[in-house]
N, C-alpha and C. Protein backbone atom coordinates (compact mmCIF):
# COMPACT_ATOMS: atom_id res chain seq x y z
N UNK A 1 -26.47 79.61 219.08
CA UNK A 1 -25.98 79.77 217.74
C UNK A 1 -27.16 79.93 216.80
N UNK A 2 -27.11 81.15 215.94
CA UNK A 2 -28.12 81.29 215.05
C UNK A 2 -28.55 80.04 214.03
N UNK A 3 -29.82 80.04 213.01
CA UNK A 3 -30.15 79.05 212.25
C UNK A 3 -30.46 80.01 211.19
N UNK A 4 -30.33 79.77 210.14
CA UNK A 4 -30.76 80.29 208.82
C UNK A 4 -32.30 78.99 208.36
N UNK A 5 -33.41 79.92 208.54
CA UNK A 5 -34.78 79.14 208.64
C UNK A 5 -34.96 78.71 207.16
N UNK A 6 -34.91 77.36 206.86
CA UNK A 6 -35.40 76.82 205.28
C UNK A 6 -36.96 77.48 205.50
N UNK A 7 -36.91 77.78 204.14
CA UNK A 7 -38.20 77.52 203.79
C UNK A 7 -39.16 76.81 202.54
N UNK A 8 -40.22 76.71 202.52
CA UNK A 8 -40.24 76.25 201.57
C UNK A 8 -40.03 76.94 200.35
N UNK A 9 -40.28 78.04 199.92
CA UNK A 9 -39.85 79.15 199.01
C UNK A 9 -38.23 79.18 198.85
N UNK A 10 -37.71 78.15 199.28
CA UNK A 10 -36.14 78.02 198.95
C UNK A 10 -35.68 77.43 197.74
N UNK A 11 -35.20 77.08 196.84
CA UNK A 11 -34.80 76.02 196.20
C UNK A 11 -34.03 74.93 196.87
N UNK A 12 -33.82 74.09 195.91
CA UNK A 12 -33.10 72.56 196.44
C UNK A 12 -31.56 73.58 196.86
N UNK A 13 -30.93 73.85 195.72
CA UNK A 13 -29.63 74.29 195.72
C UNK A 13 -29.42 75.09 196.97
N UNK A 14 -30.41 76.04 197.28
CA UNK A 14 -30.22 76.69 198.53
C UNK A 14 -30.55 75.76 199.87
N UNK A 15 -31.44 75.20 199.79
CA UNK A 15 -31.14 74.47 200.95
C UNK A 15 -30.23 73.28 201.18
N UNK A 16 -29.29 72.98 199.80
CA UNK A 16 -28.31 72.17 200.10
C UNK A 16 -27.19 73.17 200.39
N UNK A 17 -27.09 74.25 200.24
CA UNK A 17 -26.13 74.83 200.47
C UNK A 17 -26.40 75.19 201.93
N UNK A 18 -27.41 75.58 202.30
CA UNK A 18 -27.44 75.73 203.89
C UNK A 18 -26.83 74.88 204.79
N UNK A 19 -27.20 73.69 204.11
CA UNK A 19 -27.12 72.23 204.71
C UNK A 19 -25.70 71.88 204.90
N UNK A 20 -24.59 72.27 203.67
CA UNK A 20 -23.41 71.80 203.61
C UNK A 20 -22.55 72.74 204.65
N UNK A 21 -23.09 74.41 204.62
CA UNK A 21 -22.48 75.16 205.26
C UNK A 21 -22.53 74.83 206.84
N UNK A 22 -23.47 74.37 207.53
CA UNK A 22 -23.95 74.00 208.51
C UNK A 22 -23.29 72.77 209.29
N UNK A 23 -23.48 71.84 207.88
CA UNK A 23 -22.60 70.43 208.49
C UNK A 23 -21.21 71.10 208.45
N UNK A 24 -20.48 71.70 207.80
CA UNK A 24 -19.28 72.54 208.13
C UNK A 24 -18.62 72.99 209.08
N UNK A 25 -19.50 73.49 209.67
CA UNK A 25 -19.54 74.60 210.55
C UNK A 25 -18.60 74.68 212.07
N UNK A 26 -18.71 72.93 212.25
CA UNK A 26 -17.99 71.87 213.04
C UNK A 26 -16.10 71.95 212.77
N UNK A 27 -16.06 71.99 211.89
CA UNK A 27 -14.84 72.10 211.01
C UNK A 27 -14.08 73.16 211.16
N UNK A 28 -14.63 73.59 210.07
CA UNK A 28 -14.38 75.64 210.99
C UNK A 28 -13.90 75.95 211.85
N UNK A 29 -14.80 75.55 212.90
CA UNK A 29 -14.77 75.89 214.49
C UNK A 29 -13.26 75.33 215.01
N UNK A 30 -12.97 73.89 214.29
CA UNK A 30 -11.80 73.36 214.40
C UNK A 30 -10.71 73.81 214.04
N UNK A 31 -10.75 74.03 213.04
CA UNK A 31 -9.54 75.43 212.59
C UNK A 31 -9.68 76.43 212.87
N UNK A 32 -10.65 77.17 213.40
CA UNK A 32 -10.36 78.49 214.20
C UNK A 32 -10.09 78.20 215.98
N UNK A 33 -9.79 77.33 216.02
CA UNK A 33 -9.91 76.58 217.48
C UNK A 33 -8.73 77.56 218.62
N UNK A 34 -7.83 78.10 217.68
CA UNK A 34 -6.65 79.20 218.70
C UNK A 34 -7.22 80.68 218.75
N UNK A 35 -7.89 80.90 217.57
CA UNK A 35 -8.66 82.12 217.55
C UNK A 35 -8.88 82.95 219.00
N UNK A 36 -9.05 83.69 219.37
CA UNK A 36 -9.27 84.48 220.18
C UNK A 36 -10.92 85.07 220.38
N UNK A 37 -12.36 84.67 221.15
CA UNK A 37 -13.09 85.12 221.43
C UNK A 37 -13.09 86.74 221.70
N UNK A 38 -13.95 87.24 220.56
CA UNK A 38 -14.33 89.12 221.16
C UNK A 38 -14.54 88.72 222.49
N UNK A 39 -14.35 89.98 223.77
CA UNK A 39 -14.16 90.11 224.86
C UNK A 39 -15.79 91.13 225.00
N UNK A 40 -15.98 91.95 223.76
CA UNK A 40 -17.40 92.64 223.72
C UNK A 40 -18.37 91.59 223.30
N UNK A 41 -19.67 91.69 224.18
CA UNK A 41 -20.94 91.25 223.76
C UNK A 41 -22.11 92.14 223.11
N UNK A 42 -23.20 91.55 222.70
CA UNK A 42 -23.69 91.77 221.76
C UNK A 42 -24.62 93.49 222.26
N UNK A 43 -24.82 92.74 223.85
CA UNK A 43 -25.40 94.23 224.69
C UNK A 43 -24.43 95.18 224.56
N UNK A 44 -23.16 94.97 224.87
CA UNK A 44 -21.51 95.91 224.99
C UNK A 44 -22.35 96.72 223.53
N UNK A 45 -22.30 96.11 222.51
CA UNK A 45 -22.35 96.57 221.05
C UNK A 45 -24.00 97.53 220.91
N UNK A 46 -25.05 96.96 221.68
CA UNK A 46 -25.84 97.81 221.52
C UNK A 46 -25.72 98.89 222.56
N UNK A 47 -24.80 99.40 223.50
CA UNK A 47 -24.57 100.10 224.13
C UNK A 47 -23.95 101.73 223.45
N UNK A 48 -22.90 101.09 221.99
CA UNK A 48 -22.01 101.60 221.78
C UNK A 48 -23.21 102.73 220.99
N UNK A 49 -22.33 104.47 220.66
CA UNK A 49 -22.87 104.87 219.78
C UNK A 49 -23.67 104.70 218.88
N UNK A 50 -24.74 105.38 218.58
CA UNK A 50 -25.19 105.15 217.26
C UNK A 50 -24.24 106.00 215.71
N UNK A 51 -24.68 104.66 214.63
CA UNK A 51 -23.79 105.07 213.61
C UNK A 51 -22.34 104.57 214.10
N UNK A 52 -21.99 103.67 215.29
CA UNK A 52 -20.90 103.45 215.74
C UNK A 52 -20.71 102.02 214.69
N UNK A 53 -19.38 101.14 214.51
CA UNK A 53 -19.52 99.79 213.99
C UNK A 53 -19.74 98.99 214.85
N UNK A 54 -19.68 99.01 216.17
CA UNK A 54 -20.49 98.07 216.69
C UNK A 54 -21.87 97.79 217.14
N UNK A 55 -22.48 99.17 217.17
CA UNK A 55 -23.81 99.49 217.44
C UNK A 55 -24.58 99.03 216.09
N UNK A 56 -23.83 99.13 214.78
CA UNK A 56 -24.32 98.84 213.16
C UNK A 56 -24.46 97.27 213.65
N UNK A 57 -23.37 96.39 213.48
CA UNK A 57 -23.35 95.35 214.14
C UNK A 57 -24.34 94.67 215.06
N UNK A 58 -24.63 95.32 216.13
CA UNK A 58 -25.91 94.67 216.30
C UNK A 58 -27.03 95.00 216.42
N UNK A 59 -27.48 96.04 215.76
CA UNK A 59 -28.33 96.39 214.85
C UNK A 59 -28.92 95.16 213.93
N UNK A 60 -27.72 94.91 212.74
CA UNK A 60 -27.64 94.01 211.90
C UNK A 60 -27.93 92.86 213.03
N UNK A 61 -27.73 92.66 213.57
CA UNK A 61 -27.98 90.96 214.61
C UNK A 61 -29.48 90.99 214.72
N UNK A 62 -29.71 92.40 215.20
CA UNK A 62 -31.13 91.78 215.69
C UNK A 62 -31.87 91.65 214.61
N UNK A 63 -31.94 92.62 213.75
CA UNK A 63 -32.39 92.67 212.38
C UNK A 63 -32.75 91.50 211.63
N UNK A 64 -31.87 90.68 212.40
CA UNK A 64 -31.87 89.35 211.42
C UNK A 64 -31.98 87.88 212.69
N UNK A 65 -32.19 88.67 213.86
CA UNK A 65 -32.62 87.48 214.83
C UNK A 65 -31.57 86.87 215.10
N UNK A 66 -30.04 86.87 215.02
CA UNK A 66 -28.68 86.25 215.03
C UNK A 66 -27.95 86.85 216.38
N UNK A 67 -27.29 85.68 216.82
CA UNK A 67 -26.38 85.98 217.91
C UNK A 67 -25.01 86.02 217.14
N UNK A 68 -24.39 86.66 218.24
CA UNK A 68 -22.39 86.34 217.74
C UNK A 68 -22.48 84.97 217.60
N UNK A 69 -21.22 84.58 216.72
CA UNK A 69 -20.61 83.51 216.41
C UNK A 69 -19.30 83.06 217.35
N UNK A 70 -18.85 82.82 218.23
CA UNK A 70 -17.81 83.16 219.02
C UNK A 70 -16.71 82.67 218.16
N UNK A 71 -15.37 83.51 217.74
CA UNK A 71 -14.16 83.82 216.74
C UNK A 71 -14.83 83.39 215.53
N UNK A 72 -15.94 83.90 214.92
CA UNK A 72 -16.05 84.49 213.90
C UNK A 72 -17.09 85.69 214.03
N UNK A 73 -16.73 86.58 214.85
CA UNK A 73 -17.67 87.86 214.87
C UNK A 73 -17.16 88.57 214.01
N UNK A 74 -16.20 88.57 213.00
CA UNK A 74 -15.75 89.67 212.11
C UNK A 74 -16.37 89.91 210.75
N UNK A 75 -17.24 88.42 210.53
CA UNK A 75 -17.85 87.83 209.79
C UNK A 75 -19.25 88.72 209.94
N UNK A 76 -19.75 89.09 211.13
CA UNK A 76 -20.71 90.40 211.01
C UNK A 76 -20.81 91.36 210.33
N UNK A 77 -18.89 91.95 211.08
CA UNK A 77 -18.41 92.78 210.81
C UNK A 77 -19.06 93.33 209.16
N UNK A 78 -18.11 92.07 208.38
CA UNK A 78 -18.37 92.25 207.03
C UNK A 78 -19.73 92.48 206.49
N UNK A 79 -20.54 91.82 207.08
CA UNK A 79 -21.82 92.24 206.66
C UNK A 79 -22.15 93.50 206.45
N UNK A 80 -21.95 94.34 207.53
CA UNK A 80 -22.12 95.28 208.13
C UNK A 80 -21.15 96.64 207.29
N UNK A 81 -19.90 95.96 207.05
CA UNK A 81 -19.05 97.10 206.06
C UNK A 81 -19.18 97.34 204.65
N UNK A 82 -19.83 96.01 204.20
CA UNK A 82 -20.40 95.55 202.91
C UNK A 82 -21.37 95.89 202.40
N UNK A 83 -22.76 96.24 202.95
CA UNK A 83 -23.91 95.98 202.70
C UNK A 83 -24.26 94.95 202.49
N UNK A 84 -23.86 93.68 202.97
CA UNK A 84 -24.26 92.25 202.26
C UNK A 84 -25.57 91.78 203.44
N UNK A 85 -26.51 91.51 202.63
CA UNK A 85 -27.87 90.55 203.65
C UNK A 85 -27.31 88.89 203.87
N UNK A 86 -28.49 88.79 204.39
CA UNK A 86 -28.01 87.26 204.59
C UNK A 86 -28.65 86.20 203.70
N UNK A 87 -28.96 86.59 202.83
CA UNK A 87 -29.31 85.66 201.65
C UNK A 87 -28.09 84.55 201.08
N UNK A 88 -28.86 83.71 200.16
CA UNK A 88 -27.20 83.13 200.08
C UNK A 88 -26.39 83.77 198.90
N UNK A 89 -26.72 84.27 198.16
CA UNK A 89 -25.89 85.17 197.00
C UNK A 89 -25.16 86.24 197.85
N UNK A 90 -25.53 87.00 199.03
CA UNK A 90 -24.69 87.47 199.75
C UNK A 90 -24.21 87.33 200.96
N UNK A 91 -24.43 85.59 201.35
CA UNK A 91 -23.68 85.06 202.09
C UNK A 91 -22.39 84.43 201.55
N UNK A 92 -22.58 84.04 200.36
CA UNK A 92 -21.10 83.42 199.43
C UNK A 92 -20.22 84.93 198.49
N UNK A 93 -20.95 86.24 198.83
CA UNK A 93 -20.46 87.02 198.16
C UNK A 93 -19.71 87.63 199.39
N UNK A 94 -19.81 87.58 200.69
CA UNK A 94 -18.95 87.88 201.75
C UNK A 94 -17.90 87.58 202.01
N UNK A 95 -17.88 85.44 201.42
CA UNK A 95 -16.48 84.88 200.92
C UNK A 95 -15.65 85.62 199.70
N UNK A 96 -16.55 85.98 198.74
CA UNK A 96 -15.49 86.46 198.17
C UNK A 96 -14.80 87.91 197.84
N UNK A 97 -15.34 88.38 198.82
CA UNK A 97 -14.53 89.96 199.00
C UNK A 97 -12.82 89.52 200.09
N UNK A 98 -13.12 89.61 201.20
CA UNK A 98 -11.61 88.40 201.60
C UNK A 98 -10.91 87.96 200.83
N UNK A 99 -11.54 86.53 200.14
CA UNK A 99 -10.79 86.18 199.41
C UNK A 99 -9.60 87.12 198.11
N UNK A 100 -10.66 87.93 197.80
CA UNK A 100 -9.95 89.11 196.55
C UNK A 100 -8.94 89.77 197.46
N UNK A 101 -8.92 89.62 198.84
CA UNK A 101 -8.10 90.35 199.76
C UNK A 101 -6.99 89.80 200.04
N UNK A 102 -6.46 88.24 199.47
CA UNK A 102 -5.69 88.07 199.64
C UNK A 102 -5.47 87.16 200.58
N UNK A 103 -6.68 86.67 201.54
CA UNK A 103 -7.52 85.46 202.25
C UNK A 103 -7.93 84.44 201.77
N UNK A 104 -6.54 83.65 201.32
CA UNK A 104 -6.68 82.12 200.82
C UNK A 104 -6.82 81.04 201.46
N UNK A 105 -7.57 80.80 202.51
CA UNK A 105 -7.44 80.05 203.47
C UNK A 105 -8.49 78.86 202.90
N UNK A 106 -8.24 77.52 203.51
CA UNK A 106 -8.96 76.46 203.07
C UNK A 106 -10.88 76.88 203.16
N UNK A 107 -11.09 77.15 203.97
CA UNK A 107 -13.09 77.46 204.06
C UNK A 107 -13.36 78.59 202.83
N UNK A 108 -12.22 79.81 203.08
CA UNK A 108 -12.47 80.68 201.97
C UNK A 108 -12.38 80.13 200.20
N UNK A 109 -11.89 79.27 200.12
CA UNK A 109 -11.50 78.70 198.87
C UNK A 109 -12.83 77.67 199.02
N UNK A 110 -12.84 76.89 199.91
CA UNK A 110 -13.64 75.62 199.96
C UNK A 110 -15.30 76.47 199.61
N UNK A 111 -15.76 77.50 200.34
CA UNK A 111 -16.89 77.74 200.39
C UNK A 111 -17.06 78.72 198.89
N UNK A 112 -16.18 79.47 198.26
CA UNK A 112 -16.42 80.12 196.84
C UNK A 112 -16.40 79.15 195.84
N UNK A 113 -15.93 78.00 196.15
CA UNK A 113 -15.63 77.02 194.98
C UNK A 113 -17.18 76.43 194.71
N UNK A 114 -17.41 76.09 195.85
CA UNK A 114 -18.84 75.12 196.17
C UNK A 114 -20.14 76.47 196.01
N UNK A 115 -19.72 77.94 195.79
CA UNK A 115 -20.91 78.79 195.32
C UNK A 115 -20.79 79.27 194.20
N UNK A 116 -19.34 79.44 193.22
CA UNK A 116 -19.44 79.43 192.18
C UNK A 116 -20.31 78.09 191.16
N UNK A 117 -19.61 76.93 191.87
CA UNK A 117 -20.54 75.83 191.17
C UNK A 117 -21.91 75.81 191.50
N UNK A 118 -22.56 75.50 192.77
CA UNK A 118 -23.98 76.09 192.84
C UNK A 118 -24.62 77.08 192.00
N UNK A 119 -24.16 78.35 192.09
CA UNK A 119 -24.72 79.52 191.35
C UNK A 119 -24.24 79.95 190.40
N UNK A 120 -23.97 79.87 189.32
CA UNK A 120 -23.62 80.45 188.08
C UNK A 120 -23.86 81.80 187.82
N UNK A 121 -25.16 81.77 187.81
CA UNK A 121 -25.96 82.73 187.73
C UNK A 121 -25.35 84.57 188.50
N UNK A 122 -24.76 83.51 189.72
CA UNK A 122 -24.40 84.97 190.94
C UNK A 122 -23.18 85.24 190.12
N UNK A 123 -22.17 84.94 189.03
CA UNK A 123 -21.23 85.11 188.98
C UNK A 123 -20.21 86.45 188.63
N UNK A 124 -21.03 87.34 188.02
CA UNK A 124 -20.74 88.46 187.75
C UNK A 124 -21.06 89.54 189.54
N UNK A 125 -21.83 88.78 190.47
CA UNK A 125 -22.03 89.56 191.62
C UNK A 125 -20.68 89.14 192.09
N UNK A 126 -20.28 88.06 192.28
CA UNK A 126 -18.94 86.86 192.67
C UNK A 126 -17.83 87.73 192.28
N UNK A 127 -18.00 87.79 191.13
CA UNK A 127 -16.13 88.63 190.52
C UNK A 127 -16.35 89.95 191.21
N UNK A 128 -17.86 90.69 190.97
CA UNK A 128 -17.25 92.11 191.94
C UNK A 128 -16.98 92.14 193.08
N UNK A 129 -17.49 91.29 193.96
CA UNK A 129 -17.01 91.03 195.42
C UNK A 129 -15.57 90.81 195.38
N UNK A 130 -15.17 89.61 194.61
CA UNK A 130 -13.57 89.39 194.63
C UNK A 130 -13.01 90.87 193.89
N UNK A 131 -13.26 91.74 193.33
CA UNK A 131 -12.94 92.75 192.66
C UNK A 131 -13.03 93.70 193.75
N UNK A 132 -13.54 94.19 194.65
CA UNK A 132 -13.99 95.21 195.70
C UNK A 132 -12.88 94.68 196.89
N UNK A 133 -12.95 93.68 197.10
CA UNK A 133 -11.57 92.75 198.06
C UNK A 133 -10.32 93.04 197.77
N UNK A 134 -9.73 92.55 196.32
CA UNK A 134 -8.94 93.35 195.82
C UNK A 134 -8.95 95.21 195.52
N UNK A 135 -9.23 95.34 195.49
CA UNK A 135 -8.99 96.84 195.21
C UNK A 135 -9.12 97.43 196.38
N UNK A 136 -9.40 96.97 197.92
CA UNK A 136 -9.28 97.45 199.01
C UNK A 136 -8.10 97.43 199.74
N UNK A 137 -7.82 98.39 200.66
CA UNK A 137 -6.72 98.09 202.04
C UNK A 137 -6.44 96.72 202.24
N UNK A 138 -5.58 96.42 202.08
CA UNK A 138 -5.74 94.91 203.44
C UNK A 138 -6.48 94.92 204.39
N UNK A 139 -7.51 94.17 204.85
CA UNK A 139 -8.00 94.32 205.59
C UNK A 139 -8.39 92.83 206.56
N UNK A 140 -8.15 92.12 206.24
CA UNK A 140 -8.39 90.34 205.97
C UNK A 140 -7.81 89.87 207.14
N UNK A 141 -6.82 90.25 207.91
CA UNK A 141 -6.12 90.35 209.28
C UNK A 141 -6.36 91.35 209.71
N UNK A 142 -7.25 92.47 209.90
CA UNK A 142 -7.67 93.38 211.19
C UNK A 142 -8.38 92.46 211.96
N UNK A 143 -8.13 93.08 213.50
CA UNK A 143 -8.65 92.67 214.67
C UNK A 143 -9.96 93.92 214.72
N UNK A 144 -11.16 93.37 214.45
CA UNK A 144 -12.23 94.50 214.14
C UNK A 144 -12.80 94.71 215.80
N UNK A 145 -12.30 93.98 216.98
CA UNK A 145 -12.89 94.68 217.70
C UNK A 145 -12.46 95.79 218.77
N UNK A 146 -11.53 95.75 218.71
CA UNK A 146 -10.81 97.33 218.54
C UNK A 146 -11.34 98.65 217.91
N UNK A 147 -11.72 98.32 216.86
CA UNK A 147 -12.60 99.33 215.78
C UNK A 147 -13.91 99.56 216.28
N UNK A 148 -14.97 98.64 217.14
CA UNK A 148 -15.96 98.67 216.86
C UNK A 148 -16.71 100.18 217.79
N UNK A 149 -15.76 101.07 218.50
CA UNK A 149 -16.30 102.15 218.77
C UNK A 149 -16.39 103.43 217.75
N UNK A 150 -15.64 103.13 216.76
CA UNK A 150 -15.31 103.59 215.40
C UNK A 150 -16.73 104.14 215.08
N UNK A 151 -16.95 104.67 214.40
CA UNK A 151 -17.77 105.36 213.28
C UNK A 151 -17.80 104.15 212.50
N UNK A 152 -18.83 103.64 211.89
CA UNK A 152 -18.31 102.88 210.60
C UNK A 152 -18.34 103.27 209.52
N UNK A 153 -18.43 104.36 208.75
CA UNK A 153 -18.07 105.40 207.82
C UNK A 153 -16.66 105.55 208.15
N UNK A 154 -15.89 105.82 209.06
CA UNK A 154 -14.28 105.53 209.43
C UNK A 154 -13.61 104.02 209.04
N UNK A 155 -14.08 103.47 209.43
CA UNK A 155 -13.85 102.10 209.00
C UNK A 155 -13.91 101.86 208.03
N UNK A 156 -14.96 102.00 207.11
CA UNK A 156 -15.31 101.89 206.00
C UNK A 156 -14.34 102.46 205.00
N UNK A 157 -13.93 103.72 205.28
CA UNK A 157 -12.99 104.45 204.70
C UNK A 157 -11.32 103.94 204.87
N UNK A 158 -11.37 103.46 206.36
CA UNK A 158 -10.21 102.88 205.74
C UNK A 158 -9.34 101.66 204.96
N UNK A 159 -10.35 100.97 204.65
CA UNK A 159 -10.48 100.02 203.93
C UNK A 159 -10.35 100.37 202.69
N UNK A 160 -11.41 101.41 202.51
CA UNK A 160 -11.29 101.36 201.10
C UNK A 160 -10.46 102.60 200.41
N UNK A 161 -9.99 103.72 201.28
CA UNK A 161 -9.29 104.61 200.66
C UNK A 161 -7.66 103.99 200.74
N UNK A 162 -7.04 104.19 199.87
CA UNK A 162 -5.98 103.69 199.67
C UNK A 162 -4.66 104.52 199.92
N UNK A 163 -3.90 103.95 200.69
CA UNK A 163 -2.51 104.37 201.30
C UNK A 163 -1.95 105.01 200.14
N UNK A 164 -1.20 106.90 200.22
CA UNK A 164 -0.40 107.05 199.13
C UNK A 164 0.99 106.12 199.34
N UNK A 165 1.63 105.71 198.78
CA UNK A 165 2.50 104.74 198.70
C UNK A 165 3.94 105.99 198.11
């Protein structure tokens, strides 16, 4: 399981937030406990196409020295469909694109609540994430690994181009 490395160039706030997300993490795992493990690994993913979403995917992994999360690999995903790094302004801005999606679930609420109060500052990044969530497809219940031979420019698109109704 990956570590997000303190450093000293961190602030307090960020490394309490590392800290809280971390002691968490236990929790989580507990409520995602029926979840379903991806059946693809991280090699499967560097196998896939390039420009593919799963080849982006772990791309993004190594990039950043990170293994899968086992039932939360979709959580890559997002990285990856987002442009979001792994900083913490766009680790709490990943919560709130979902969330704008209509993904009210206790961690999603629990973890925007606890980064709006931390960061003030991020808050206008915060509403466009929840603003970009909303104004997308549903997407908040896809099974992304199905997709991940996809193009992610396909993916991407279907998220965000919108069904004529």
């Amino acid at each position: 399981m990956e570590t997000i490395q303190l450093t000293q160039r961190q602030s307090f706030r960020e490394k309490l937030s590392w800290k809280i997300a971390y002691a968490l993490k236990p929790l989580y795992f507990l409520l995602r406990r029926n979840r379903r493990e991806w059946t693809v690994t991280i090699e499967d993913m560097r196998q896939m196409p390039q420009g593919s979403l799963g080849n982006d995917v772990a791309l993004f992994l190594d990039k950043y020295n990170l293994s899968v999360m086992p039932r939360a690999e979709w959580h890559d995903v997002y990285h990856v469909l987002f442009g979001y790094e792994t900083n913490i302004r766009d680790e709490a801005c990943i919560q709130f694109v979902p969330l704008g999606n209509g993904r009210w679930s206790v961690p999603y609420l629990a973890c925007t609540l606890v980064s709006a109060a931390f960061y003030p500052e991020f808050w206008p990044d915060f509403h466009a994430a929840y603003q970009r969530g909303k104004a997308a497809n549903k997407f908040h219940t896809w099974d992304f690994e199905p997709l991940l031979s996809l193009p992610t420019r396909e993916v991407r698109n279907r998220i965000f181009e919108k069904v004529n109704k």
